[in-house]
PDB file of N, CA and C in Angstrom:
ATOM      1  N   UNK A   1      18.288   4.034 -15.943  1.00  0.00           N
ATOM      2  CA  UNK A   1      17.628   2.931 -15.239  1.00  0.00           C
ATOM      3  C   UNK A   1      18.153   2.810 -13.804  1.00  0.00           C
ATOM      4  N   UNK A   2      19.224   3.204 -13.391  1.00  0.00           N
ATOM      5  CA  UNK A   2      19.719   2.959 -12.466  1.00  0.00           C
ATOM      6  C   UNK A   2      19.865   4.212 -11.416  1.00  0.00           C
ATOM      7  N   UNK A   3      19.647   5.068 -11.907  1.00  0.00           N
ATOM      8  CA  UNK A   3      18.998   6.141 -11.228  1.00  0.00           C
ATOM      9  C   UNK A   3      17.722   5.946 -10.393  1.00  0.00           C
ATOM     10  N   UNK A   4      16.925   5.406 -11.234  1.00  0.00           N
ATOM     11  CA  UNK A   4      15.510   4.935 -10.737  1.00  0.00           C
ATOM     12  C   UNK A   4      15.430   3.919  -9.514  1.00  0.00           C
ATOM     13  N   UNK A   5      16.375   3.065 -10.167  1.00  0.00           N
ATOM     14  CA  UNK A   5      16.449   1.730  -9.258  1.00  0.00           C
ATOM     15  C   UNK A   5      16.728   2.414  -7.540  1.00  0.00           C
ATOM     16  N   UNK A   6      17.801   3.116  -7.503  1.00  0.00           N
ATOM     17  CA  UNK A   6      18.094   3.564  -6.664  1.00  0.00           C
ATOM     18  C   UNK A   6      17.445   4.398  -5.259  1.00  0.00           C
ATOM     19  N   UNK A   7      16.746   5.371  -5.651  1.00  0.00           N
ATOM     20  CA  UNK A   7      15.418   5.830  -5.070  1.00  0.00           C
ATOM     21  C   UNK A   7      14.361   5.204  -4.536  1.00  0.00           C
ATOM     22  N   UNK A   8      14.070   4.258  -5.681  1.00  0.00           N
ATOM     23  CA  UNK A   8      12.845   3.207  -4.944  1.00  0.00           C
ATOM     24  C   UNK A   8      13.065   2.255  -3.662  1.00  0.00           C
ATOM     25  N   UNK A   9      15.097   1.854  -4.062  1.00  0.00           N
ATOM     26  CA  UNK A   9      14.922   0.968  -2.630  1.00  0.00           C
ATOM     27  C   UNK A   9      15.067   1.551  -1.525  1.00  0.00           C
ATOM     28  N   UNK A  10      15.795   2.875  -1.342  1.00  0.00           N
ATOM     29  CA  UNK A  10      16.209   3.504  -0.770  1.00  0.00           C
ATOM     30  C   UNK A  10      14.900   3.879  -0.080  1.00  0.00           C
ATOM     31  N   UNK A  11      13.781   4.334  -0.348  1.00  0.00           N
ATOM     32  CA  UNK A  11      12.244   4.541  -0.214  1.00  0.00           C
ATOM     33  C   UNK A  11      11.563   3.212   0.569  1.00  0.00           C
ATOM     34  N   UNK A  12      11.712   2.319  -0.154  1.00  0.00           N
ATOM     35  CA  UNK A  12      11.650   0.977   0.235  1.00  0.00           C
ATOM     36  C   UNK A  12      12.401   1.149   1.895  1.00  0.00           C
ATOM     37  N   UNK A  13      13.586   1.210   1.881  1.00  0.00           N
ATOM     38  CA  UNK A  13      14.165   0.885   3.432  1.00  0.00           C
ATOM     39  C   UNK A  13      13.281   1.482   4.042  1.00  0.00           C
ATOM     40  N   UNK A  14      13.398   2.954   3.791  1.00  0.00           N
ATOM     41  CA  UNK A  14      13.256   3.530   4.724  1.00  0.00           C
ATOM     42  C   UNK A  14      11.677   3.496   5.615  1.00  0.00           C
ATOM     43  N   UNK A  15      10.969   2.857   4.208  1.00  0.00           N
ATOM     44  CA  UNK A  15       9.418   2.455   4.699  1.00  0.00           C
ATOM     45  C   UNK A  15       9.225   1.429   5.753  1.00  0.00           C
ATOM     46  N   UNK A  16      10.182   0.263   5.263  1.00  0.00           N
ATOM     47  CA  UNK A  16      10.457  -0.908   6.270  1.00  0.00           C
ATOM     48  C   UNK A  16      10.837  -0.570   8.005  1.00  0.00           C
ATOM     49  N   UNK A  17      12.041   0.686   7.865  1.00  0.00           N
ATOM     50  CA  UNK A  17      12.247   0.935   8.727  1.00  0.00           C
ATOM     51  C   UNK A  17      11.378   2.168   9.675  1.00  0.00           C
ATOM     52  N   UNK A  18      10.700   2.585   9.053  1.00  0.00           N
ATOM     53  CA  UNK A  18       9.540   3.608   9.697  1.00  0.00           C
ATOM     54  C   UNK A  18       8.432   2.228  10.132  1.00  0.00           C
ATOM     55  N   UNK A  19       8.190   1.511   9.700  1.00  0.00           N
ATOM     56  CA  UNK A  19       7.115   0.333  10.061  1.00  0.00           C
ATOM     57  C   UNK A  19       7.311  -0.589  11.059  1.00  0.00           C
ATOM     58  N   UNK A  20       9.116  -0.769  11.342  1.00  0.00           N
ATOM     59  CA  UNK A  20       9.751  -1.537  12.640  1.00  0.00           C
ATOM     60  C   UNK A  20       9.649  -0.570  13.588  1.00  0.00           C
ATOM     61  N   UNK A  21       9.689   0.806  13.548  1.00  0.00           N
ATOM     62  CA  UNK A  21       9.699   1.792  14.576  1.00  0.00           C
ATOM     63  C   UNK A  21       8.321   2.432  14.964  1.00  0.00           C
ATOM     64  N   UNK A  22       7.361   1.468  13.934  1.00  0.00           N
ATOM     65  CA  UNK A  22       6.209   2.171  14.583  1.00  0.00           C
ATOM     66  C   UNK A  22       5.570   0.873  15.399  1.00  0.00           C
ATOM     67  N   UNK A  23       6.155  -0.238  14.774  1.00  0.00           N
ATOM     68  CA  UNK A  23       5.897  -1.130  15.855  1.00  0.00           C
ATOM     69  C   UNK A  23       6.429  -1.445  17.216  1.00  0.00           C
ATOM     70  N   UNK A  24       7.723  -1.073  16.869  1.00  0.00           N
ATOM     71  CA  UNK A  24       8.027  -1.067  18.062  1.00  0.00           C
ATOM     72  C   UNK A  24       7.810   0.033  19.239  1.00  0.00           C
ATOM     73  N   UNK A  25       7.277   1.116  18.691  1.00  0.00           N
ATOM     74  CA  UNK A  25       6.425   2.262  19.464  1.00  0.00           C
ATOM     75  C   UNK A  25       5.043   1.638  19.846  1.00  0.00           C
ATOM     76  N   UNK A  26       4.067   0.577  19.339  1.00  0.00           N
ATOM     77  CA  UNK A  26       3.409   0.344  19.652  1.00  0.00           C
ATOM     78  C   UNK A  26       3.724  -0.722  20.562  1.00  0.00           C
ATOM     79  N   UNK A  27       4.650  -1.756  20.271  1.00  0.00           N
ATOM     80  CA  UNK A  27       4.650  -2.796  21.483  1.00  0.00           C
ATOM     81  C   UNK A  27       5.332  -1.857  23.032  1.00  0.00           C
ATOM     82  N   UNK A  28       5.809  -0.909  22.646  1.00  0.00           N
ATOM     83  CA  UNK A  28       6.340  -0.351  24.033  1.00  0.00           C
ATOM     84  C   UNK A  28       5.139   0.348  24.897  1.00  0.00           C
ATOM     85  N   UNK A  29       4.279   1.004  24.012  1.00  0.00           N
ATOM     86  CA  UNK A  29       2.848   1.677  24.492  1.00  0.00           C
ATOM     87  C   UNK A  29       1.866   0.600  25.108  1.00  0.00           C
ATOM     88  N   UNK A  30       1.770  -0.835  24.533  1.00  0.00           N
ATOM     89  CA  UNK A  30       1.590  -1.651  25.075  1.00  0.00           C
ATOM     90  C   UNK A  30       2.099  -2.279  26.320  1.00  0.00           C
ATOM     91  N   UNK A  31       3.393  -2.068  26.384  1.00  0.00           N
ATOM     92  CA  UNK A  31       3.979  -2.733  27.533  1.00  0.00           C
ATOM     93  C   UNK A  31       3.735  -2.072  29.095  1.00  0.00           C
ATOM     94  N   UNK A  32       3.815  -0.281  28.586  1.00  0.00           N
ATOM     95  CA  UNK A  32       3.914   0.364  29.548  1.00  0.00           C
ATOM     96  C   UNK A  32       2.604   0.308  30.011  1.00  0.00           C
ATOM     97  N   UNK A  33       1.843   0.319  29.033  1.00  0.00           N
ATOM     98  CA  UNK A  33       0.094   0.512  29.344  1.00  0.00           C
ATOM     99  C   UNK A  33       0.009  -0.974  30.508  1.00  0.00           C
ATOM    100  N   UNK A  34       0.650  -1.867  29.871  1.00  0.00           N
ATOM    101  CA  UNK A  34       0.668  -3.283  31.247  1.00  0.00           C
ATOM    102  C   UNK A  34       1.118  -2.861  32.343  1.00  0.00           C
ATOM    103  N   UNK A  35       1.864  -2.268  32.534  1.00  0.00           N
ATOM    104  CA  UNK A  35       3.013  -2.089  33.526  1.00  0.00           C
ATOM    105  C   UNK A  35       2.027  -1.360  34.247  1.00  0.00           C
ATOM    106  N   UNK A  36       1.213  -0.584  33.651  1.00  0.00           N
ATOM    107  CA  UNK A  36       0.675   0.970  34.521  1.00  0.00           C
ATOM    108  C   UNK A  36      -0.689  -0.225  35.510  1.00  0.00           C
ATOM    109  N   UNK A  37      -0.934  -1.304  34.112  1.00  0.00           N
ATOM    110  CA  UNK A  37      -2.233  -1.596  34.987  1.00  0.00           C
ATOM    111  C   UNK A  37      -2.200  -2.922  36.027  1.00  0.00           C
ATOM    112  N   UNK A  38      -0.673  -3.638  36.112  1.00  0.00           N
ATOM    113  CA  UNK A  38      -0.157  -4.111  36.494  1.00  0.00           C
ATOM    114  C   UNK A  38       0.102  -3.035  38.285  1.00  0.00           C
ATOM    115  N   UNK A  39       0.679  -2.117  38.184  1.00  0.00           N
ATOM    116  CA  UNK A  39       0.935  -1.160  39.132  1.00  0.00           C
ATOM    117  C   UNK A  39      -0.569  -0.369  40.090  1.00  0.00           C
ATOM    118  N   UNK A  40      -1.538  -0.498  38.940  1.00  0.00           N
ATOM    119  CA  UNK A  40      -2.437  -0.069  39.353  1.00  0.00           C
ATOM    120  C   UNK A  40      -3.538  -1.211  40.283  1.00  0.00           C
ATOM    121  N   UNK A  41      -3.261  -2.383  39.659  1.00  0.00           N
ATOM    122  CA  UNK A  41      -3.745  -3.340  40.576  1.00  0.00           C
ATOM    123  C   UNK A  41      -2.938  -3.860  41.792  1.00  0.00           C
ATOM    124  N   UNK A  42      -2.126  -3.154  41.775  1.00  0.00           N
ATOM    125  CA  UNK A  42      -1.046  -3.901  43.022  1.00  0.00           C
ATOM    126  C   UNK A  42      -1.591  -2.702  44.084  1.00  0.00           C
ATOM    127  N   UNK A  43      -1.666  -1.404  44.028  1.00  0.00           N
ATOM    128  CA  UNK A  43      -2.559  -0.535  44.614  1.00  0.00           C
ATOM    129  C   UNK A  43      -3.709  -0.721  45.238  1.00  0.00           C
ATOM    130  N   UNK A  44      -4.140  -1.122  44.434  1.00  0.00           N
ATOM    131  CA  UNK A  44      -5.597  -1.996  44.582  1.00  0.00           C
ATOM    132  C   UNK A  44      -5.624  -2.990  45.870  1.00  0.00           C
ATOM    133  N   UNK A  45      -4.864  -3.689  45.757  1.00  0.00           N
ATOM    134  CA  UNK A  45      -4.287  -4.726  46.514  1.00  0.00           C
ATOM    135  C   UNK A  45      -3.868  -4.145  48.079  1.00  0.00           C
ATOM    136  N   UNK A  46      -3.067  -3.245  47.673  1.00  0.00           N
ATOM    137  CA  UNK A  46      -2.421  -2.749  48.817  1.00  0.00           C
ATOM    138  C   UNK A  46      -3.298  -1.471  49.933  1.00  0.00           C
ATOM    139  N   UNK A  47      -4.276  -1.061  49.278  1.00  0.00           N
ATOM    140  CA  UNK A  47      -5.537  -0.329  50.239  1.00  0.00           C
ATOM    141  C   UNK A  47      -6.395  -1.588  50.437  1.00  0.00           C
ATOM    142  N   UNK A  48      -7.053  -2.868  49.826  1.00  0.00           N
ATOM    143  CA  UNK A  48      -7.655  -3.353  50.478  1.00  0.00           C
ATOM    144  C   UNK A  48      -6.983  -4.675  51.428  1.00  0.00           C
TER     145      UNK A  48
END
């Protein structure tokens, strides 16, 4: 029984922790994607 037990949470973390790292890959893809269009309107700005 405890064999079993073992694997699953271990599976368990590691799911949790693949799911914080894919979010946090997405809030960073988000951020930069701001940043770019943030940068890109300041451009904007700065030719007209």
């Amino acid at each position: 029984e405890k064999e079993e037990k073992v694997p699953s949470t271990r599976r368990k973390r590691e799911e949790e922790e693949f799911n914080e790292e894919s979010e946090y890959k997405e809030s960073e893809a988000k951020e930069s994607a701001r940043e770019e269009d943030k940068e890109a309107k300041q451009k904007r700005i700065n030719i007209v």
